[in-house]
Protein backbone atom coordinates (compact mmCIF):
# COMPACT_ATOMS: atom_id res chain seq x y z
CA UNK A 1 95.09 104.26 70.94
CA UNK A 2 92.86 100.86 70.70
CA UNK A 3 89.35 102.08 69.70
CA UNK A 4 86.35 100.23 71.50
CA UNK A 5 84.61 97.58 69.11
CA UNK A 6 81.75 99.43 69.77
CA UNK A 7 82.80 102.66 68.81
CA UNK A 8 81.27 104.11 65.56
CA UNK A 9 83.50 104.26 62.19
CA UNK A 10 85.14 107.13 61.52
CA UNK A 11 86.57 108.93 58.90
CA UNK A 12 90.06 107.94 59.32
CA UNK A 13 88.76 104.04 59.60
CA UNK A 14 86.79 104.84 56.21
CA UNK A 15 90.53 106.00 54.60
CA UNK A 16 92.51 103.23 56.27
CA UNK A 17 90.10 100.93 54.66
CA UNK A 18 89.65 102.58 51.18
CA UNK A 19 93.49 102.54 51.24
CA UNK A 20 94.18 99.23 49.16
CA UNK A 21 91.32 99.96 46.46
CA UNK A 22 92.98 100.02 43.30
CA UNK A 23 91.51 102.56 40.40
CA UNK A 24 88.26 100.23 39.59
CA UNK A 25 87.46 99.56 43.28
CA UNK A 26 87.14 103.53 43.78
CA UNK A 27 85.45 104.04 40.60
CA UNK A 28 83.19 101.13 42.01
CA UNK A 29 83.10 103.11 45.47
CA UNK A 30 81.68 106.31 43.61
CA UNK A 31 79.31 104.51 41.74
CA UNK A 32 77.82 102.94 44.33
CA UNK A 33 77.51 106.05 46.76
CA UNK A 34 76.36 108.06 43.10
CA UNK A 35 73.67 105.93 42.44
CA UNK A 36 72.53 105.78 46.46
CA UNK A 37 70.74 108.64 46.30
CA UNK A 38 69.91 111.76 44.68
CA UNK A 39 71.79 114.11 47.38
CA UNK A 40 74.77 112.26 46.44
CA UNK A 41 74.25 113.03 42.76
CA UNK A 42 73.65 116.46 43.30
CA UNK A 43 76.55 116.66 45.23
CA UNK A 44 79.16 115.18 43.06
CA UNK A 45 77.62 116.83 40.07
CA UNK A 46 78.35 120.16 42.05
CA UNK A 47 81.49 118.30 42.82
CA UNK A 48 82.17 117.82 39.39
CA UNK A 49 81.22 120.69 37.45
CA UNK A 50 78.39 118.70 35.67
CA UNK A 51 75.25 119.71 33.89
CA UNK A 52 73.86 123.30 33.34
CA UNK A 53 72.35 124.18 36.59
CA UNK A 54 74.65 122.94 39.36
CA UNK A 55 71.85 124.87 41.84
CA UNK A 56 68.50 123.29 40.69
CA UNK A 57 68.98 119.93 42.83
CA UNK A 58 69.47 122.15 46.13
CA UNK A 59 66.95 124.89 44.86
CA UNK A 60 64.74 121.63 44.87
CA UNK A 61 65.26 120.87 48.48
CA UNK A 62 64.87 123.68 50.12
CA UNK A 63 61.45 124.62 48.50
CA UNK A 64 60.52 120.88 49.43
CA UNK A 65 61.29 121.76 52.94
CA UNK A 66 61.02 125.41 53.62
CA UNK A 67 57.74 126.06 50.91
CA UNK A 68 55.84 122.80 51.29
CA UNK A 69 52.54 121.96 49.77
CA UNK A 70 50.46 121.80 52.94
CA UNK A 71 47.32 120.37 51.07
CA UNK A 72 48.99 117.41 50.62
CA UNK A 73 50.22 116.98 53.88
CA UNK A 74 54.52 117.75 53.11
CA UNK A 75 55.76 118.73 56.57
CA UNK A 76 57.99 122.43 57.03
CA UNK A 77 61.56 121.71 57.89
CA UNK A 78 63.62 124.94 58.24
CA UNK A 79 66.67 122.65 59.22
CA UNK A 80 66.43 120.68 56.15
CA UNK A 81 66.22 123.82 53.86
CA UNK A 82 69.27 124.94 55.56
CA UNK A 83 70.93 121.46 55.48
CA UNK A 84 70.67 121.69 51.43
CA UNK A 85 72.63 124.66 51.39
CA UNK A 86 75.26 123.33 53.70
CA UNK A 87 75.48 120.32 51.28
CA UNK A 88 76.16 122.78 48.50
CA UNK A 89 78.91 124.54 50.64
CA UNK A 90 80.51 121.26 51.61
CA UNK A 91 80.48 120.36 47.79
CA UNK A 92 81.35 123.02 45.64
CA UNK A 93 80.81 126.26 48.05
CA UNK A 94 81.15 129.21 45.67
CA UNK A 95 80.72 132.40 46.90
CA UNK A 96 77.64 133.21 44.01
CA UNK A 97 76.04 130.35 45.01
CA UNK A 98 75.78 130.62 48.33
CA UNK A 99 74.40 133.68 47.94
CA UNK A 100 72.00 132.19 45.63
CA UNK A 101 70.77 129.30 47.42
CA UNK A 102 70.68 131.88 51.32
CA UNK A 103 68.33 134.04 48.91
CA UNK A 104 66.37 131.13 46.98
CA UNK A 105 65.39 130.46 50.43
CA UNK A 106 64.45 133.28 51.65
CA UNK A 107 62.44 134.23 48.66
CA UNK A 108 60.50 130.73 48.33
CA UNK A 109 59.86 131.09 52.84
CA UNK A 110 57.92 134.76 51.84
CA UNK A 111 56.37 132.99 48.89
CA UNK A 112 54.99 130.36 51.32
CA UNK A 113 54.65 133.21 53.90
CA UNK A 114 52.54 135.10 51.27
CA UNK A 115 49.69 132.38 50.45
CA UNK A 116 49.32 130.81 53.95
CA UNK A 117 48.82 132.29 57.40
CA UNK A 118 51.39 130.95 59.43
CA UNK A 119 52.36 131.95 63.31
CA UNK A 120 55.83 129.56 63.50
CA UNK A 121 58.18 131.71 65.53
CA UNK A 122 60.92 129.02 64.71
CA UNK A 123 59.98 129.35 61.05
CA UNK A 124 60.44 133.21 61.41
CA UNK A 125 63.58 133.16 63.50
CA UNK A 126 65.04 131.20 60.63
CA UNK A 127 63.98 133.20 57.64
CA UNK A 128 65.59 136.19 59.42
CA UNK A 129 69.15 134.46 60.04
CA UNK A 130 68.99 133.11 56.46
CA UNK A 131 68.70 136.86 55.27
CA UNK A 132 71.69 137.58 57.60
CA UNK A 133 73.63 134.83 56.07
CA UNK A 134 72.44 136.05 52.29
CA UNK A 135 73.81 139.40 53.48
CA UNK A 136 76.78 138.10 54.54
CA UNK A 137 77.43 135.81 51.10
CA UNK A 138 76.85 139.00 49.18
CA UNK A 139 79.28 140.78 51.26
CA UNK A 140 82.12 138.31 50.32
CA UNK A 141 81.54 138.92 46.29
CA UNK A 142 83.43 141.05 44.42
CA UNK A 143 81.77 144.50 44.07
CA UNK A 144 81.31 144.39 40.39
CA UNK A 145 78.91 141.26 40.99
CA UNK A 146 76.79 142.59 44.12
CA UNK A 147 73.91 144.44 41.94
CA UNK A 148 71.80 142.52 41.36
CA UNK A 149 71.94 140.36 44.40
CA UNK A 150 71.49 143.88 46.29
CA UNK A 151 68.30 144.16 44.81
CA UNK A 152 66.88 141.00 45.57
CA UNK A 153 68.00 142.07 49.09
CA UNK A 154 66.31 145.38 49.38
CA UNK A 155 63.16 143.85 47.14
CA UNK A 156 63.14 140.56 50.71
CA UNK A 157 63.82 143.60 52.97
CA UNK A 158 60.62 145.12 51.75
CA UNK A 159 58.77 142.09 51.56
CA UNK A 160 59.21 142.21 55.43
CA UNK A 161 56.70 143.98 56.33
CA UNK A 162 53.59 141.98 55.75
CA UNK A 163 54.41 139.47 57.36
CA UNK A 164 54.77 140.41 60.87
CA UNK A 165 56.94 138.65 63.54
CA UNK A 166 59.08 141.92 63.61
CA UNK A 167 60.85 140.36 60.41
CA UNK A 168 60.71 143.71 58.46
CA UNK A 169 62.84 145.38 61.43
CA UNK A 170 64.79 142.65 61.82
CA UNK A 171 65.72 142.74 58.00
CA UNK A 172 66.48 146.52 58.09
CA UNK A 173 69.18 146.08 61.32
CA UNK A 174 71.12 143.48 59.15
CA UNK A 175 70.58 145.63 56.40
CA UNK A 176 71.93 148.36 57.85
CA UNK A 177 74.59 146.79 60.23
CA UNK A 178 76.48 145.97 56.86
CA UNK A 179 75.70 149.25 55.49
CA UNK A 180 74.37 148.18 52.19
CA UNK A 181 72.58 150.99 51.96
CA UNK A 182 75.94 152.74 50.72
CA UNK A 183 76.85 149.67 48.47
CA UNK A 184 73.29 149.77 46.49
CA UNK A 185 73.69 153.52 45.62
CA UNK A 186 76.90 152.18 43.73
């Protein structure tokens, strides 16, 4: 099938043309796409295995986006919080930290909840279907390392009620739903 000249690249036109790149050229390839930008660090450092906190960079962006310092004019971006994690899952994707990062977010959108008055239904909406996901990451570990990810669930699910928006009912369906209840009195 002849592709119009107009057509975007793709991925397979990326690997057709990567193709003849001997061991240098790729190394030269990586460099250049490592030193691009700092997403692409993070990412091959998850990648990789490298340094001592894997998490920080995509801790990083998602309170940039999702806990913003509004005196200085940083705009909210729930889809760019998310977006961080899904760059985590697309580079390393372990189960722990996926259920680190869903959490991390949900903790630093109540911390932002907590010292501003905010009536974003969006904003809301999203902070409830990250604790779904968080819920659902936890589900998927081992039993022997839900504890303490449990409790940072039940201590969010609490936190639910001050901020209004329904979010504390909301919390206690999902909650519920997966019967966590039974898996906390472990």
């Amino acid at each position: 099938m002849v592709r119009s000249k107009n057509a975007p690249p793709t991925w397979g036109d990326v690997k057709t043309a990567i193709r003849d790149f001997d061991r240098a050229g790729l190394r030269g390839l990586v460099q250049d796409l490592y030193t691009a930008s700092k997403d692409n660090q993070a990412f091959l450092h998850a990648r990789l295995g490298l340094g001592h906190d894997q998490l920080q960079p995509f801790k990083a962006r998602i309170s940039k986006w999702i806990s913003p310092d509004l005196m200085k004019g940083q705009p909210i971006s729930a889809s760019k919080a998310k977006k961080a994690i899904a760059d985590y899952e697309k580079a390393i994707g372990r189960p722990d930290g996926m259920a680190e990062l869903s959490m991390f977010y949900c903790e630093e959108a109540f911390g932002f909840l907590e010292s501003c008055n905010m009536e974003d239904e969006s904003y809301f909406a999203a902070l409830i279907h990250m604790y779904g996901r968080s819920i659902e990451f936890v589900s998927r570990l081992p039993p022997a390392e839900r504890t303490t990810y449990l409790e940072r669930l039940n201590k969010l699910r609490s936190r639910g009620r001050n901020v209004g928006w329904a979010v504390e009912e909301e919390f206690n369906s999902l909650w519920y739903a997966a019967a966590l209840d039974e898996d906390h009195r472990e």
